[in-house]
N, C-alpha and C. Protein backbone atom coordinates (compact mmCIF):
# COMPACT_ATOMS: atom_id res chain seq x y z
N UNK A 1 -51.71 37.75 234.35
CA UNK A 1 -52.32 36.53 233.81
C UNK A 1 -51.86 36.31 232.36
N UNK A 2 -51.83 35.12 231.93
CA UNK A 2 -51.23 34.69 230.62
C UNK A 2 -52.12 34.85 229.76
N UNK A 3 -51.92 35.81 228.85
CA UNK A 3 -53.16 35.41 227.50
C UNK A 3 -53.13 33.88 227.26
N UNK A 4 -54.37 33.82 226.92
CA UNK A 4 -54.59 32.63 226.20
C UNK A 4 -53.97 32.04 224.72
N UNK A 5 -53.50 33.12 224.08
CA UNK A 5 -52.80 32.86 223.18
C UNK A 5 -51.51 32.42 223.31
N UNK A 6 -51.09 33.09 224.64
CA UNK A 6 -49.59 32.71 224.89
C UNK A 6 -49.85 31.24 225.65
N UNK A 7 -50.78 31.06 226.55
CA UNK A 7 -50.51 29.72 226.65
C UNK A 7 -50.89 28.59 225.53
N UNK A 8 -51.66 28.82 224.32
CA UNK A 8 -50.85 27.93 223.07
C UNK A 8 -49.87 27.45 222.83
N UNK A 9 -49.32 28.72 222.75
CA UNK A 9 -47.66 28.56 222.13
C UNK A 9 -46.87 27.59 223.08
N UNK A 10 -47.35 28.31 224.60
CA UNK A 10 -46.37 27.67 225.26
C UNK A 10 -46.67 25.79 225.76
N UNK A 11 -47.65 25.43 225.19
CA UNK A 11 -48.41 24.06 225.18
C UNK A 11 -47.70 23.41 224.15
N UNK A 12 -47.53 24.39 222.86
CA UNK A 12 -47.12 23.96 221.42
C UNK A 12 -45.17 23.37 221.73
N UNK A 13 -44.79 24.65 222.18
CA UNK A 13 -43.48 24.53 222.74
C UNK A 13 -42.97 23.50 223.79
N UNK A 14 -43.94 23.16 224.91
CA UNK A 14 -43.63 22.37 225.88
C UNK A 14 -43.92 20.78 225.25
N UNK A 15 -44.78 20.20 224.13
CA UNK A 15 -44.97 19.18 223.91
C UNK A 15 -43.57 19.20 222.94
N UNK A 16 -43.70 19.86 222.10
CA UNK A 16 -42.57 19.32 220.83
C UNK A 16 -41.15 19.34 222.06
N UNK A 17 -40.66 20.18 222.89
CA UNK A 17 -39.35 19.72 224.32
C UNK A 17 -39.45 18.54 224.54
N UNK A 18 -40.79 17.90 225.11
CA UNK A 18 -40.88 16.99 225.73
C UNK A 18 -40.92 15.55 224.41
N UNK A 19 -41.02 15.71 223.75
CA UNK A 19 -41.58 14.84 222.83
C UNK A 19 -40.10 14.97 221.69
N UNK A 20 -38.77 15.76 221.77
CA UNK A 20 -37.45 15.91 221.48
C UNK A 20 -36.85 15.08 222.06
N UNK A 21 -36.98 15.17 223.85
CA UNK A 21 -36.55 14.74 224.89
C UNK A 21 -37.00 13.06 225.00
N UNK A 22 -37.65 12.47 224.24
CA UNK A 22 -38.38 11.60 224.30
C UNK A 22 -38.88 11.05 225.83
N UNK A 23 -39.02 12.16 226.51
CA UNK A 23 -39.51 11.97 228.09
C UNK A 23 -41.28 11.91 228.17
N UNK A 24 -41.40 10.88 228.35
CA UNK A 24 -43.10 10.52 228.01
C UNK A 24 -43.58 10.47 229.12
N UNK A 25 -43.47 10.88 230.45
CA UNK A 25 -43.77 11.38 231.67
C UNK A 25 -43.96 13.21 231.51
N UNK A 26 -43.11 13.74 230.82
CA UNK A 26 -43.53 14.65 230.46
C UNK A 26 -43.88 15.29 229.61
N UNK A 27 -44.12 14.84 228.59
CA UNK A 27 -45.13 14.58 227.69
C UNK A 27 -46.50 14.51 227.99
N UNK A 28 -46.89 13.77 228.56
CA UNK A 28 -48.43 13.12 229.85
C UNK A 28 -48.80 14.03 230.59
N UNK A 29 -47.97 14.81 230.95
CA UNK A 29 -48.08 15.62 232.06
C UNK A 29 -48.57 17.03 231.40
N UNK A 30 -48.56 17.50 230.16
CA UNK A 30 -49.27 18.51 229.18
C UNK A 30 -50.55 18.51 228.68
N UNK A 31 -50.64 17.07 229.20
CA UNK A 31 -52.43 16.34 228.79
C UNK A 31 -53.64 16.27 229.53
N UNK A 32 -54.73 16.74 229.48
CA UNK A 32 -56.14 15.99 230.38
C UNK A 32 -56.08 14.49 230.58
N UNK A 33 -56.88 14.11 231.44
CA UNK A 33 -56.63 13.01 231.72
C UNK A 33 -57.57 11.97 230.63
N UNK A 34 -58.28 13.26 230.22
CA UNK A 34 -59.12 12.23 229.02
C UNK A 34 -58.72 12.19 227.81
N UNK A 35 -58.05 13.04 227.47
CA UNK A 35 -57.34 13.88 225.83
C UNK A 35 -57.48 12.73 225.23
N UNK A 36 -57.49 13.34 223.80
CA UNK A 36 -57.50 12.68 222.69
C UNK A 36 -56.63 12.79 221.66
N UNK A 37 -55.91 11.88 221.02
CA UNK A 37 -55.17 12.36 219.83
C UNK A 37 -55.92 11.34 218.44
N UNK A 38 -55.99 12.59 217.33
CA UNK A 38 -56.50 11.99 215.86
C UNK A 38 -56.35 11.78 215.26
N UNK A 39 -55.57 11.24 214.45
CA UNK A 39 -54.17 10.95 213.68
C UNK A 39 -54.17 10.56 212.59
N UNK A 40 -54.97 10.40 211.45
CA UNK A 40 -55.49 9.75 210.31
C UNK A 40 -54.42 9.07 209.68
N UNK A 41 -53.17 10.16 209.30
CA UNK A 41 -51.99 9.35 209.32
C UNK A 41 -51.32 7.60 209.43
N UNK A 42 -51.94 7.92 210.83
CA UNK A 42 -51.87 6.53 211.52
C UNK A 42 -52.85 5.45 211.56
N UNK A 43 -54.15 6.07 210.97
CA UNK A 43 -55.32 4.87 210.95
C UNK A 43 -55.71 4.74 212.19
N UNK A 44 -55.41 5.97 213.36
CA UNK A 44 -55.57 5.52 214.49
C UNK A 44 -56.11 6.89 215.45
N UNK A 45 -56.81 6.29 216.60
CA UNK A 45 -57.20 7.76 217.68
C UNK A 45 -56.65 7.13 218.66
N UNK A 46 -56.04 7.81 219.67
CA UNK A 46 -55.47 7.41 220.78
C UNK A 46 -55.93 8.56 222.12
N UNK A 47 -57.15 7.24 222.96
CA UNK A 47 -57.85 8.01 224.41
C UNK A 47 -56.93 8.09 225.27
N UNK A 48 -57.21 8.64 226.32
CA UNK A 48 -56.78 9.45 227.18
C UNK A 48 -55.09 9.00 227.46
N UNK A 49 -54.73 8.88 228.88
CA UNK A 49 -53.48 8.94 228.98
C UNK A 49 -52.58 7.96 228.35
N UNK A 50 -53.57 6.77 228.61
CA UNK A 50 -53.07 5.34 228.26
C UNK A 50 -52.76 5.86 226.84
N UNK A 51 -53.73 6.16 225.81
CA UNK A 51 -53.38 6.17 224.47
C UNK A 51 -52.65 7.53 223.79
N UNK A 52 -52.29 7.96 225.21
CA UNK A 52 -51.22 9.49 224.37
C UNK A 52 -50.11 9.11 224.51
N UNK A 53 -49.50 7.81 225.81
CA UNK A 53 -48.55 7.22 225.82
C UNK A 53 -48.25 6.25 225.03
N UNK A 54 -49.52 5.42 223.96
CA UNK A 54 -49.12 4.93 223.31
C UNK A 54 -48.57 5.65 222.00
N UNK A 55 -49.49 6.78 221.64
CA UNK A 55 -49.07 7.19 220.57
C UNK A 55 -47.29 7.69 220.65
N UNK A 56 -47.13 8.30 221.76
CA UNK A 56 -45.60 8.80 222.18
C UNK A 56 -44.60 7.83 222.04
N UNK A 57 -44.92 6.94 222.62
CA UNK A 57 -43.42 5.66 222.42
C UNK A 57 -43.78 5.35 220.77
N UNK A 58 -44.95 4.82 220.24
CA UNK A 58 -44.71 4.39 219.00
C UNK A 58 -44.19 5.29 217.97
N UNK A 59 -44.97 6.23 217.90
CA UNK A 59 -44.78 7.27 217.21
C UNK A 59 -43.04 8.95 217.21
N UNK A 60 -43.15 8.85 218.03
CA UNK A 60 -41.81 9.49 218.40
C UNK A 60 -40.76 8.99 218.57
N UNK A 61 -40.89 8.41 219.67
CA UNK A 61 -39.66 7.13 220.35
C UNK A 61 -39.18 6.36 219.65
N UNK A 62 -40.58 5.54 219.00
CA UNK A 62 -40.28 4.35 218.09
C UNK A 62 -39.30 4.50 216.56
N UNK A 63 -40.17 6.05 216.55
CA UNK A 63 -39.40 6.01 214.64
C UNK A 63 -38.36 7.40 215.24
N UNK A 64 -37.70 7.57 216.51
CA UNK A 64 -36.54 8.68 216.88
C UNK A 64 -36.68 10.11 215.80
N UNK A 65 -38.09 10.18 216.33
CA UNK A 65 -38.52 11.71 215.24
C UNK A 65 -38.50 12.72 216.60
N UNK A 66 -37.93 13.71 215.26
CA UNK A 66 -37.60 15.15 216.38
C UNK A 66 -38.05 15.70 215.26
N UNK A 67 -39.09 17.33 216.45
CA UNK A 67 -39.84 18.20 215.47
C UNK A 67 -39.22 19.52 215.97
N UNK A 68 -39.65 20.39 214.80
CA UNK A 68 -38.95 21.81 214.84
C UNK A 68 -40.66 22.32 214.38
N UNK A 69 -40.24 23.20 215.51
CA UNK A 69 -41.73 24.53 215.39
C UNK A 69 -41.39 25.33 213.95
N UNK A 70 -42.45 25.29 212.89
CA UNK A 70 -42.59 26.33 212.10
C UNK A 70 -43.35 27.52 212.06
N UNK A 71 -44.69 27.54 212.57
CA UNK A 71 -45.53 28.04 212.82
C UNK A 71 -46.67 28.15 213.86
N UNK A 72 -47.44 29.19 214.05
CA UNK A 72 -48.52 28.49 215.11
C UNK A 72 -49.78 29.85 214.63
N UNK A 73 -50.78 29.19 214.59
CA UNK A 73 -51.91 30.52 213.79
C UNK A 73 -53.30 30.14 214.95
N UNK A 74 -53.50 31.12 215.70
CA UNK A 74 -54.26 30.71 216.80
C UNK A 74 -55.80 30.85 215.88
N UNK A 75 -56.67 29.73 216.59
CA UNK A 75 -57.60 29.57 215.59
C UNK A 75 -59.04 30.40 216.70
N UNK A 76 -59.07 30.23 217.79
CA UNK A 76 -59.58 30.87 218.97
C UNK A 76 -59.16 30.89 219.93
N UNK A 77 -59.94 31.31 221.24
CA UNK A 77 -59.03 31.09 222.89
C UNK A 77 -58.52 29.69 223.10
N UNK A 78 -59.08 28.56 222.65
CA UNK A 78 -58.76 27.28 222.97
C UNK A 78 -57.96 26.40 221.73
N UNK A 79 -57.81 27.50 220.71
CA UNK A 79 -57.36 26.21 219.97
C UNK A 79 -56.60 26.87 218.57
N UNK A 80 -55.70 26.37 218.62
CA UNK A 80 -54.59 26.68 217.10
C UNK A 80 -53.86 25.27 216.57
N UNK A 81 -53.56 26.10 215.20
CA UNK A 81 -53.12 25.30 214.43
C UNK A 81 -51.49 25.43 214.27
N UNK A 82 -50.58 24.21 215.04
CA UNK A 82 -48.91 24.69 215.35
C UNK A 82 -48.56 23.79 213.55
N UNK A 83 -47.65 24.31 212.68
CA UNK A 83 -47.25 23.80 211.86
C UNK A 83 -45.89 23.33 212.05
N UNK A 84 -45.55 22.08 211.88
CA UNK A 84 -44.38 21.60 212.20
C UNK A 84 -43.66 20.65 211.12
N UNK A 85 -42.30 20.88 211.36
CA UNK A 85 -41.12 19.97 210.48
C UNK A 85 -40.71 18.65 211.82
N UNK A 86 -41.19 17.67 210.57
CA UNK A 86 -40.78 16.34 211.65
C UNK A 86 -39.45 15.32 211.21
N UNK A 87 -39.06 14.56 211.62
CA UNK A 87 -37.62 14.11 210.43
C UNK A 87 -37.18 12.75 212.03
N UNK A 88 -37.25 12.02 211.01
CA UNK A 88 -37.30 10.67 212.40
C UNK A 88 -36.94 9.67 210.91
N UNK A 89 -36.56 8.48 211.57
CA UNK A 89 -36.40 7.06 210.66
C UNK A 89 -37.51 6.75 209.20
N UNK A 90 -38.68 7.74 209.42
CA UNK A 90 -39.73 7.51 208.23
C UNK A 90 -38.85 8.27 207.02
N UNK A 91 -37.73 9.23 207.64
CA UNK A 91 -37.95 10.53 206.42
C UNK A 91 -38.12 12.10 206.81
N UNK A 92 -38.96 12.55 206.14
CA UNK A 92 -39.21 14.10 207.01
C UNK A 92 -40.93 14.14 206.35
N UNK A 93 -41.19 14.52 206.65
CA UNK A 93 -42.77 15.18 206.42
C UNK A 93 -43.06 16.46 207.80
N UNK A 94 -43.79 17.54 206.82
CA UNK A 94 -44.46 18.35 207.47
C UNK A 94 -45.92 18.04 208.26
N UNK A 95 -45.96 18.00 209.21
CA UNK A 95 -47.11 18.11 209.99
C UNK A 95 -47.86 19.25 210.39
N UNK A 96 -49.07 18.82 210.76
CA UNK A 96 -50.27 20.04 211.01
C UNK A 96 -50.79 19.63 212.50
N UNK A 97 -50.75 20.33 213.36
CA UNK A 97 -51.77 19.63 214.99
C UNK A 97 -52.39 21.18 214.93
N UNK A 98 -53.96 20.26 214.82
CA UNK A 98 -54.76 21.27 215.64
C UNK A 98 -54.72 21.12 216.91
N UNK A 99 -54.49 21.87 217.57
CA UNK A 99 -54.48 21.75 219.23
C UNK A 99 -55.46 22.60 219.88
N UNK A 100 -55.80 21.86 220.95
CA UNK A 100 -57.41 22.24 221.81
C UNK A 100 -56.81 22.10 222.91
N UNK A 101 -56.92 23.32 224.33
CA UNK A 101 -56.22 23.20 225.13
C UNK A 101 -57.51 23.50 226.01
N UNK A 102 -57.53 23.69 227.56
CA UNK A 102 -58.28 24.03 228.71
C UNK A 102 -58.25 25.12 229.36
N UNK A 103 -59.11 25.38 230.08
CA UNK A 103 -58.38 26.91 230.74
C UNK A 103 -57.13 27.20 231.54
N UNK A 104 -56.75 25.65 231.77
CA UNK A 104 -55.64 25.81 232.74
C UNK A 104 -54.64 25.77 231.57
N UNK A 105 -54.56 25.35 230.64
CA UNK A 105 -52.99 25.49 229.51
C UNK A 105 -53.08 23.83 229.13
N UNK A 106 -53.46 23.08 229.86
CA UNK A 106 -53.58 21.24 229.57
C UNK A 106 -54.12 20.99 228.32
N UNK A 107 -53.38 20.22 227.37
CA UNK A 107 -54.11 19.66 225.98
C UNK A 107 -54.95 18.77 226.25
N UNK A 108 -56.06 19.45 225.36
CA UNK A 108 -57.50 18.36 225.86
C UNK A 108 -57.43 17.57 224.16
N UNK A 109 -57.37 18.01 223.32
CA UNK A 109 -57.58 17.41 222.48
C UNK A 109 -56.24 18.05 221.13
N UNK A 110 -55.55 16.66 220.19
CA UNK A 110 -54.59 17.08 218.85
C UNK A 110 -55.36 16.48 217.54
N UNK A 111 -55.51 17.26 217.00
CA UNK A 111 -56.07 16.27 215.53
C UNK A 111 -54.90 16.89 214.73
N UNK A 112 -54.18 15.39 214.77
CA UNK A 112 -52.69 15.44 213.74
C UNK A 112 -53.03 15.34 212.59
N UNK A 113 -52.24 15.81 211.49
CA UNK A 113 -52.07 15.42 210.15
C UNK A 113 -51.08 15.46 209.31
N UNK A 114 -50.68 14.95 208.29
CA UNK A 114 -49.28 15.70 207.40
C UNK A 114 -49.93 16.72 206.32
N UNK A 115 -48.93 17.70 206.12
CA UNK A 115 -49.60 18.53 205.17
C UNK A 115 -49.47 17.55 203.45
């Protein structure tokens, strides 16, 4: 059985692939069907699938940002903090996702930020 820690990482790892790949089918497919993303950044929260696909095309797709894993500091069984380098049409800024995952490995909930 997978520690729970390892399926973090590997949640952390499979979104930033999918979200490189700008494949937003699989992207979606790492998510609950209710998930949430928090984004202050953006002035914005984005519900469940509908709004993780929005955040994905606008936000990734839209500004052709690709992220590189820096870090990941597990905060409990369900939830760490992945630190990331982002670099798309805005520029570069470092980002912070707290990530909240399920027992099955599915992201239930990201509260994004830049450092």
């Amino acid at each position: 059985m997978i520690q729970q820690n390892e399926k973090l990482r590997k949640a952390a790892d499979a979104l930033i692939a999918a979200t490189n790949a700008f494949d937003v089918e699989r992207a979606l497919s790492l998510f609950t069907p209710e998930a949430v993303i928090d984004d202050p950044s953006t002035g914005d929260r984005f519900d469940g699938h509908a709004g993780v696909r929005d955040y994905i095309e606008r936000y990734f797709i839209g500004y052709h940002t690709v992220t590189r894993f820096l870090s990941i500091a597990i905060r409990d069984e369900n939830r760490a903090r992945v630190r990331v380098d982002f670099t798309g049409d805005f520029g570069h800024e470092i980002g912070l996702l707290e990530m909240f995952i399920n027992a099955e490995g599915l992201i239930a909930r990201v509260d994004a930020d830049l450092e």
